[in-house]
C-alpha atoms as a PDB file:
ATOM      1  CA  UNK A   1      44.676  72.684  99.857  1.00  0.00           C
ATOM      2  CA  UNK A   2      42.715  76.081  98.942  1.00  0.00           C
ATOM      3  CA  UNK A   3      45.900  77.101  96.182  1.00  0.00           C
ATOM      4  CA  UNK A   4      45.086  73.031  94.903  1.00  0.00           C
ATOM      5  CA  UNK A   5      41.177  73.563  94.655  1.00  0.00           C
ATOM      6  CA  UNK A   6      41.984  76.778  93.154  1.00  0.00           C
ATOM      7  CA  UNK A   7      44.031  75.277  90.282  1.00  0.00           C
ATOM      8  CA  UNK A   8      41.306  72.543  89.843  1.00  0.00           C
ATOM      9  CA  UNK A   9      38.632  75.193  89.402  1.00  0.00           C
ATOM     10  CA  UNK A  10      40.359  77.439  87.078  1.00  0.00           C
ATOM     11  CA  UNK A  11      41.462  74.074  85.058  1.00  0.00           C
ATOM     12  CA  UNK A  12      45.550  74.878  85.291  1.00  0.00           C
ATOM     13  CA  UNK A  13      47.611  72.665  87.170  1.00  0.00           C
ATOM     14  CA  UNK A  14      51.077  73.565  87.991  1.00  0.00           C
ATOM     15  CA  UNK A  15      53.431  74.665  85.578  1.00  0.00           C
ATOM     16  CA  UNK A  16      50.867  74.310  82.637  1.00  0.00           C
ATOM     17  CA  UNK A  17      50.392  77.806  80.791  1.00  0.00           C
ATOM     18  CA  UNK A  18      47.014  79.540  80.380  1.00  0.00           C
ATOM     19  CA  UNK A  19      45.416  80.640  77.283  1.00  0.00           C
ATOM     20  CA  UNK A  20      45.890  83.569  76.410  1.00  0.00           C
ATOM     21  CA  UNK A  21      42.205  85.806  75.882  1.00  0.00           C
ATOM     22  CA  UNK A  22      41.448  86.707  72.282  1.00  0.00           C
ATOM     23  CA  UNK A  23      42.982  90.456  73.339  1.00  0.00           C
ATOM     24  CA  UNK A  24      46.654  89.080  74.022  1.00  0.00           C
ATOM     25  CA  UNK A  25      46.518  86.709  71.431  1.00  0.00           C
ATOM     26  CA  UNK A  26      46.011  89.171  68.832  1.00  0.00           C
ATOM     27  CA  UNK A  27      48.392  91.578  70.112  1.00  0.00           C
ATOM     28  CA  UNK A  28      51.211  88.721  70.171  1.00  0.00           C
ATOM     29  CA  UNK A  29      50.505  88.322  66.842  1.00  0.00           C
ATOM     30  CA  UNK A  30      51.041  92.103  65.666  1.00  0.00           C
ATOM     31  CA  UNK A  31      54.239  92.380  67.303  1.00  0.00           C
ATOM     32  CA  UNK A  32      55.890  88.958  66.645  1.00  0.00           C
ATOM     33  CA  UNK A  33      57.564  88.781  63.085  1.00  0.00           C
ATOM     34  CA  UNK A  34      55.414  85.705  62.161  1.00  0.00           C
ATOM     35  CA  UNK A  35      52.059  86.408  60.251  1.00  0.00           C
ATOM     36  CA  UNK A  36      48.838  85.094  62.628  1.00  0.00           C
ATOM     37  CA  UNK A  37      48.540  81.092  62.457  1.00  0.00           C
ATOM     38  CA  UNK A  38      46.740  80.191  59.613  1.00  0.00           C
ATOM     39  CA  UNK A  39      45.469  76.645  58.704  1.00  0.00           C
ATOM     40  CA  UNK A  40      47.504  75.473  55.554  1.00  0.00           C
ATOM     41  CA  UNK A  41      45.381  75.051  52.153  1.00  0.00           C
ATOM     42  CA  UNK A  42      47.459  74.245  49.259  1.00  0.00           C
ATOM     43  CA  UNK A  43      44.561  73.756  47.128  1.00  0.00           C
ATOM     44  CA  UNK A  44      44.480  77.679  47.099  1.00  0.00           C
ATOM     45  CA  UNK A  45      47.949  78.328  45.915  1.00  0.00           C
ATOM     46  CA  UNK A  46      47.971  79.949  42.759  1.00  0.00           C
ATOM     47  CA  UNK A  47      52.063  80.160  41.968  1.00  0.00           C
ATOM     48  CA  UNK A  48      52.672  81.488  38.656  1.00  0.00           C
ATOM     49  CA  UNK A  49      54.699  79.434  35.931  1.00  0.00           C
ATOM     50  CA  UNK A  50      58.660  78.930  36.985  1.00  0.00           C
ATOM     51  CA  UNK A  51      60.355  81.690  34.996  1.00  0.00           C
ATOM     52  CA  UNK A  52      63.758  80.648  34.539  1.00  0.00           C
ATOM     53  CA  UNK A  53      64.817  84.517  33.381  1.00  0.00           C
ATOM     54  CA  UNK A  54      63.342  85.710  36.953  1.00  0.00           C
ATOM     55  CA  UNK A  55      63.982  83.028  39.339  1.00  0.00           C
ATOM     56  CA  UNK A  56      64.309  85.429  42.461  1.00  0.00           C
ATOM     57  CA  UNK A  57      61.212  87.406  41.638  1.00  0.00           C
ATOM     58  CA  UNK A  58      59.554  84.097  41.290  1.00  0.00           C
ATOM     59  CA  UNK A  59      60.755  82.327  44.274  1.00  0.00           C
ATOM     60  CA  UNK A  60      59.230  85.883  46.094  1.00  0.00           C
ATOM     61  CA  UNK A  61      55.536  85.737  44.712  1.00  0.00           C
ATOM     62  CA  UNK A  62      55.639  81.993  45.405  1.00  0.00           C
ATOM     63  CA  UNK A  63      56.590  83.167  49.539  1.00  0.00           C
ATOM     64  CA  UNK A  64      53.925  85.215  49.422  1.00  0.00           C
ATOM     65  CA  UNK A  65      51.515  82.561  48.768  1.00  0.00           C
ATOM     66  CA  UNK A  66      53.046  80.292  51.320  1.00  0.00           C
ATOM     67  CA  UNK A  67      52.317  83.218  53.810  1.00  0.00           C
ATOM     68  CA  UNK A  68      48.969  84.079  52.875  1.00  0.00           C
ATOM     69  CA  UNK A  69      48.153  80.249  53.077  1.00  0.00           C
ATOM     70  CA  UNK A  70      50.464  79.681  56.006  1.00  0.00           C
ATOM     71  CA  UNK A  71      52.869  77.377  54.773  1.00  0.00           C
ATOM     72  CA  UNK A  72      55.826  78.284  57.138  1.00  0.00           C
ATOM     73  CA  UNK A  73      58.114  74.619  57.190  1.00  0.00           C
ATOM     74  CA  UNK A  74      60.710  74.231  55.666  1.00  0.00           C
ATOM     75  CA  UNK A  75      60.046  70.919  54.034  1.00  0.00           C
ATOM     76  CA  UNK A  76      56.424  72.080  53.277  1.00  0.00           C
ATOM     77  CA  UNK A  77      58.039  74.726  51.154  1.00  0.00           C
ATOM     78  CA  UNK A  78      60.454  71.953  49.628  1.00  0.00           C
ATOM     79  CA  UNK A  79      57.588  69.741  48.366  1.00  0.00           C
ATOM     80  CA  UNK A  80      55.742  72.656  46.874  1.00  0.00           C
ATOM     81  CA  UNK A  81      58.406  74.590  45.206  1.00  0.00           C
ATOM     82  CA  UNK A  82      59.465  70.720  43.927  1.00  0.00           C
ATOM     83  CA  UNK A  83      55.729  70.403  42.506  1.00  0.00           C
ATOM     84  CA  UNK A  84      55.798  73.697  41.021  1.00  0.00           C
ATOM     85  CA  UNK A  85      58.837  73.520  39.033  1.00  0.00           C
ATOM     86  CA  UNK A  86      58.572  71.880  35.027  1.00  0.00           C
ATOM     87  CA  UNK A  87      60.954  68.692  34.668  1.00  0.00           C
ATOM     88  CA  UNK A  88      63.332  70.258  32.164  1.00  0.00           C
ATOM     89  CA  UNK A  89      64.464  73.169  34.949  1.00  0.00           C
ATOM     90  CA  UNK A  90      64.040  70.961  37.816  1.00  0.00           C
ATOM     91  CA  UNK A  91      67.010  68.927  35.852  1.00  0.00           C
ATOM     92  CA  UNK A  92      68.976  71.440  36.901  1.00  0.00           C
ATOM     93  CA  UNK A  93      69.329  70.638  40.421  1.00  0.00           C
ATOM     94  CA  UNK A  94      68.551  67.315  40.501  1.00  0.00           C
ATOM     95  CA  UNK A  95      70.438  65.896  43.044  1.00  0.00           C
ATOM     96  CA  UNK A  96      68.452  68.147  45.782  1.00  0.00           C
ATOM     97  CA  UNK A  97      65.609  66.539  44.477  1.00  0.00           C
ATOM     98  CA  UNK A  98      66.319  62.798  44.291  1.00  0.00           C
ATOM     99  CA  UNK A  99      67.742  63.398  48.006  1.00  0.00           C
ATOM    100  CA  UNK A 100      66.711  66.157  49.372  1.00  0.00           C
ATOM    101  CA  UNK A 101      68.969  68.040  52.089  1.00  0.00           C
ATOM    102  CA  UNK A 102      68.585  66.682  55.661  1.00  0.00           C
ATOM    103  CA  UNK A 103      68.479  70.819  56.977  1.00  0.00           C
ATOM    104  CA  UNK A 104      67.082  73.726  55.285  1.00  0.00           C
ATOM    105  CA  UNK A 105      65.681  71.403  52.149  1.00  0.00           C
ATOM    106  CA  UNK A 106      63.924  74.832  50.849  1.00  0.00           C
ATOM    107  CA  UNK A 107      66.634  77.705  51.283  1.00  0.00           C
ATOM    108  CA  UNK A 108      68.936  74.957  49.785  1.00  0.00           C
ATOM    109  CA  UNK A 109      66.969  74.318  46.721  1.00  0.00           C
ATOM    110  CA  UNK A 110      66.204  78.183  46.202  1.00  0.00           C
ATOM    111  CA  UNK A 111      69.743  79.027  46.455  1.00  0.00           C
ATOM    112  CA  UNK A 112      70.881  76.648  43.833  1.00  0.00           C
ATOM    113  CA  UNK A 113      67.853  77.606  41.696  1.00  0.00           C
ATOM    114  CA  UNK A 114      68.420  80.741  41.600  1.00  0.00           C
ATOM    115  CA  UNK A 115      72.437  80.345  40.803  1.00  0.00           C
ATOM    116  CA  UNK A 116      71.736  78.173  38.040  1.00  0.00           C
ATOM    117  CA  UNK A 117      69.333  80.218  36.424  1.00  0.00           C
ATOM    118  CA  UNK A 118      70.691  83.882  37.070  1.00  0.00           C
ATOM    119  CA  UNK A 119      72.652  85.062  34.351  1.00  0.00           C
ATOM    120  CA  UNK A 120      75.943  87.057  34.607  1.00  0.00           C
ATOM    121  CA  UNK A 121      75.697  90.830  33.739  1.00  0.00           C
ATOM    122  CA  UNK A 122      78.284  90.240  30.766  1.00  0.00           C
ATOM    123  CA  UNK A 123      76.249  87.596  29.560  1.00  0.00           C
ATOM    124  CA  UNK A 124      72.900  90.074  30.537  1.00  0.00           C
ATOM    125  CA  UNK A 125      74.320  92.749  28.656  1.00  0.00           C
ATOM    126  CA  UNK A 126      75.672  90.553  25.584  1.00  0.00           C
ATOM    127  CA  UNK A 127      72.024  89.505  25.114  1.00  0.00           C
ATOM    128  CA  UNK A 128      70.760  92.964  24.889  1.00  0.00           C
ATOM    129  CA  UNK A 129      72.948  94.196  22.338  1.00  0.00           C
ATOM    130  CA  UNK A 130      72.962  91.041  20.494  1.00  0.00           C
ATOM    131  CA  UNK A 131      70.635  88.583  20.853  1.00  0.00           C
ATOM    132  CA  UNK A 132      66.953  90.453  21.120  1.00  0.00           C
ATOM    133  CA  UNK A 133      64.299  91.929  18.787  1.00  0.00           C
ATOM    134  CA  UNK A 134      61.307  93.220  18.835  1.00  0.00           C
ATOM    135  CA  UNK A 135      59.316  89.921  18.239  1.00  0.00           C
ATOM    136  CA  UNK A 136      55.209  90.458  18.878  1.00  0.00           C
ATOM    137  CA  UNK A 137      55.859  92.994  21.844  1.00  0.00           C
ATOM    138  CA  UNK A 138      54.781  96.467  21.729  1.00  0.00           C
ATOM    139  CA  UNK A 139      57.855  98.883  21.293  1.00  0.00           C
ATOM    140  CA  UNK A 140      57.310 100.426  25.055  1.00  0.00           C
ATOM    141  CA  UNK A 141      56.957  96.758  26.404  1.00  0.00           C
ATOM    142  CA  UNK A 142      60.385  96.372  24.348  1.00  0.00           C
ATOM    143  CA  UNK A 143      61.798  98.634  26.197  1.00  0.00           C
ATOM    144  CA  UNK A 144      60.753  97.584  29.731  1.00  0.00           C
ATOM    145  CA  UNK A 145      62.322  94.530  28.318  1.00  0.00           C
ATOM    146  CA  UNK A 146      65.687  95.611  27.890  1.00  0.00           C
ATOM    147  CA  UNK A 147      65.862  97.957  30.769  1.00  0.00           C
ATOM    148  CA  UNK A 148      64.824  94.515  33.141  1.00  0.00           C
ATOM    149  CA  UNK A 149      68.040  93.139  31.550  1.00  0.00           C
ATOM    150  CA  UNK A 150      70.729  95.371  32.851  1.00  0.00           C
ATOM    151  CA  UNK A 151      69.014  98.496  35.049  1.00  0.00           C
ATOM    152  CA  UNK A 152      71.349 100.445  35.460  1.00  0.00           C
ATOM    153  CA  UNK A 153      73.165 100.487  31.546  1.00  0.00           C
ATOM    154  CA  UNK A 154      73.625 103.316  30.428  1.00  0.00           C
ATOM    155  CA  UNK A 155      70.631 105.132  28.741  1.00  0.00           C
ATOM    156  CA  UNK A 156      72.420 106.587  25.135  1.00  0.00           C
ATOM    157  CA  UNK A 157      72.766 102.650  24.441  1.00  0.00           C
ATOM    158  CA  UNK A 158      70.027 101.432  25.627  1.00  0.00           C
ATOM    159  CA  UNK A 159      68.389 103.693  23.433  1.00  0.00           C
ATOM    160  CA  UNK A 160      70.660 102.990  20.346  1.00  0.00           C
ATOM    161  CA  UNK A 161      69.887  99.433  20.876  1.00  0.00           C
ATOM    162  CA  UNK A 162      66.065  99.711  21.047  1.00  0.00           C
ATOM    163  CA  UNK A 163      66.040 101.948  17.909  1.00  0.00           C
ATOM    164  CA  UNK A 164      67.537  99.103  16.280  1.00  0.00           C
ATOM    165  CA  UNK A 165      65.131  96.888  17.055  1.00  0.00           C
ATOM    166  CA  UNK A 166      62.569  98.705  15.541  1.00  0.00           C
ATOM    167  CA  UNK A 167      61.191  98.312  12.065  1.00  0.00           C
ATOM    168  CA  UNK A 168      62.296 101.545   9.797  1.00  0.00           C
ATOM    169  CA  UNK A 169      58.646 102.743   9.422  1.00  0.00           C
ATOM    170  CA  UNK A 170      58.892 103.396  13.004  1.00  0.00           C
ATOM    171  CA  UNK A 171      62.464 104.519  13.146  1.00  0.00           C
ATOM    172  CA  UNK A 172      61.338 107.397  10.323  1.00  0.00           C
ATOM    173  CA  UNK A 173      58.938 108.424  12.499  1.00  0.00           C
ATOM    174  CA  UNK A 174      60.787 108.885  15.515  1.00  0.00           C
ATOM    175  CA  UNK A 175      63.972 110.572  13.945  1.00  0.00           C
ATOM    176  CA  UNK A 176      62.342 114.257  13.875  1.00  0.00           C
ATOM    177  CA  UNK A 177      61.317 113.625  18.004  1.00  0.00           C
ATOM    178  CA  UNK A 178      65.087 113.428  19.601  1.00  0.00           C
ATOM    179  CA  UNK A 179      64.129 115.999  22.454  1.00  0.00           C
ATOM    180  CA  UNK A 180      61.732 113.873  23.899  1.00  0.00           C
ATOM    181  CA  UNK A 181      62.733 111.264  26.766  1.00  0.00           C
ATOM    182  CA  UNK A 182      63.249 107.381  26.016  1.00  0.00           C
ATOM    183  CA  UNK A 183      59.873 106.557  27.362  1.00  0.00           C
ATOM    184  CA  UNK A 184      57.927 109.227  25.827  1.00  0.00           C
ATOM    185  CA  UNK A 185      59.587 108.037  22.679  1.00  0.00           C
ATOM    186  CA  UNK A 186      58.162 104.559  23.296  1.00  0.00           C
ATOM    187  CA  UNK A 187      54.602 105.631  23.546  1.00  0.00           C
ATOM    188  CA  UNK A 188      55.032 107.178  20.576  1.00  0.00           C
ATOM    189  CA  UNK A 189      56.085 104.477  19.020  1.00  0.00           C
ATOM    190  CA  UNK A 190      53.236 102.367  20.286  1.00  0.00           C
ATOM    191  CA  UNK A 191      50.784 104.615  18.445  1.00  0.00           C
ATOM    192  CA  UNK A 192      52.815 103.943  15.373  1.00  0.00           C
ATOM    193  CA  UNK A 193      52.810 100.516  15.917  1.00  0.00           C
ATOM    194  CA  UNK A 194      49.243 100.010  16.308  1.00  0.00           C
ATOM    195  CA  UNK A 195      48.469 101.936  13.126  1.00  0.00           C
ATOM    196  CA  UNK A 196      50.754  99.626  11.186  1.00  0.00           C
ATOM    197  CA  UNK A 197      49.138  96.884  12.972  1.00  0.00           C
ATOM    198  CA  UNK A 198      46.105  97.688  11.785  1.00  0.00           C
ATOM    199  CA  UNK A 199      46.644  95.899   8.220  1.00  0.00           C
ATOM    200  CA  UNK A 200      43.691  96.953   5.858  1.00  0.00           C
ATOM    201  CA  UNK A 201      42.693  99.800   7.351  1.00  0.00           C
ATOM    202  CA  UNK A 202      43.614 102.106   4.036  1.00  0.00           C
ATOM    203  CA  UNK A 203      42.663 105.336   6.027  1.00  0.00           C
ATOM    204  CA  UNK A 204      45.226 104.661   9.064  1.00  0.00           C
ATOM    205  CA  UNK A 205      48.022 103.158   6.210  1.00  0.00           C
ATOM    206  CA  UNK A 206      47.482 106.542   4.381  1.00  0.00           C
ATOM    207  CA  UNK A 207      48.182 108.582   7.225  1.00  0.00           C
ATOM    208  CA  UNK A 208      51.043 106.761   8.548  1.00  0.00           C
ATOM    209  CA  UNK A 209      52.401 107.055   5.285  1.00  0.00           C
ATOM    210  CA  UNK A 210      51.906 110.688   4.964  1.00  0.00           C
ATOM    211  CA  UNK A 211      53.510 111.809   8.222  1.00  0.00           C
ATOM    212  CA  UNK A 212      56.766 109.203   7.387  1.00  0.00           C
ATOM    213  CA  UNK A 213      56.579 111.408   4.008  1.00  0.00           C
ATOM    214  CA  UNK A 214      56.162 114.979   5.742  1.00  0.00           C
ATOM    215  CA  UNK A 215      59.312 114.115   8.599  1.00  0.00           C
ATOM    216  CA  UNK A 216      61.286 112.097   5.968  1.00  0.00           C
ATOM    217  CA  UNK A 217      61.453 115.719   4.081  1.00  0.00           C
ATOM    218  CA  UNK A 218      62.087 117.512   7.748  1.00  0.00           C
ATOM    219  CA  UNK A 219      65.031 115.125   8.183  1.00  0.00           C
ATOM    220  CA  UNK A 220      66.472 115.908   4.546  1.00  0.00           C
END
């Protein structure tokens, strides 16, 4: 009878667990693998644009939203990543959409997203020696361009390939600096680049033609 009043007075009855104190509950939290409860807000998402050339890098910034804003179900992560993803890639795995996988709806619709959309290294590598330019990048963010394409190519190509990408102002200017490294080579470049891109500036045109002049005569 005392152990029943006892119960009654602390508010636990048999076999019912008691909460833990705001000390326990925040140490369960830094040693479990899960981040602390949070109350989901999707209005406060901010998930970049899909990028189909990047799939698993996106699929990893759009996690860490879901963590930060505690989306931690599977189908919750579904319907977002679903919501997130422009018709004309979403195509691409269709079926998982129109009927969405009875387990794991998420880590099945990542996995085929990210299969459909990563690209061999043959057909990485093919694209960097044929099928790139310059376009309206700068020549160093060029470069981080074709390095994201295959890593680990080897750098004498890489090189050979950026050069070529390169209009032959640039080139000129570059061809007297060999002992420098790749990226150094690249800033340089950049500096050339935004001289040219200056367009009537006469003074910066003049002296961008005088130094393709003064190592054009070097090089001869």
């Amino acid at each position: 009878m005392i152990y029943q009043d006892a119960l009654e007075d602390s508010g636990t009855g048999p076999g019912e667990d008691q909460e833990p104190s705001q000390g326990e509950s925040t140490l369960n939290e830094m040693q479990g693998d899960q981040p602390p409860a949070l109350t989901p807000n999707p209005a406060r998402l901010r998930v970049p644009p899909f990028c189909p050339e990047r799939p698993a890098l996106w699929f990893a910034q759009q996690e860490a939203q879901f963590r930060t804003q505690g989306i931690v179900t599977e189908i919750g992560r579904y319907y977002h990543t679903i919501s997130n993803i422009p018709t004309r890639y979403a195509a691409e795995v269709e079926n998982l959409i129109v009927t969405p996988p009875v387990t794991l709806p998420y880590q099945a619709l990542k996995i085929a997203l990210i299969a459909r959309f990563s690209q061999s290294r043959e057909a990485k590598i093919l694209q960097l020696l044929d099928r790139e330019s310059l376009g309206d990048r700068t020549p160093s963010a060029h470069l981080r361009h074709l390095r994201s394409l295959v890593p680990d190519i080897d750098e004498e190509i890489l090189k050979a390939r950026w050069l070529s990408h390169l209009p032959k102002n640039i080139r000129i200017c570059l061809v007297a600096r060999n002992k420098l490294t790749l990226t150094e080579l690249s800033e340089t470049a950049d500096r050339v680049h935004e001289q040219v891109n200056k367009g009537n500036n006469v003074s910066a045109v003049s002296s961008l033609e005088a130094q393709i002049a003064a190592l054009t005569r070097q090089v001869e």
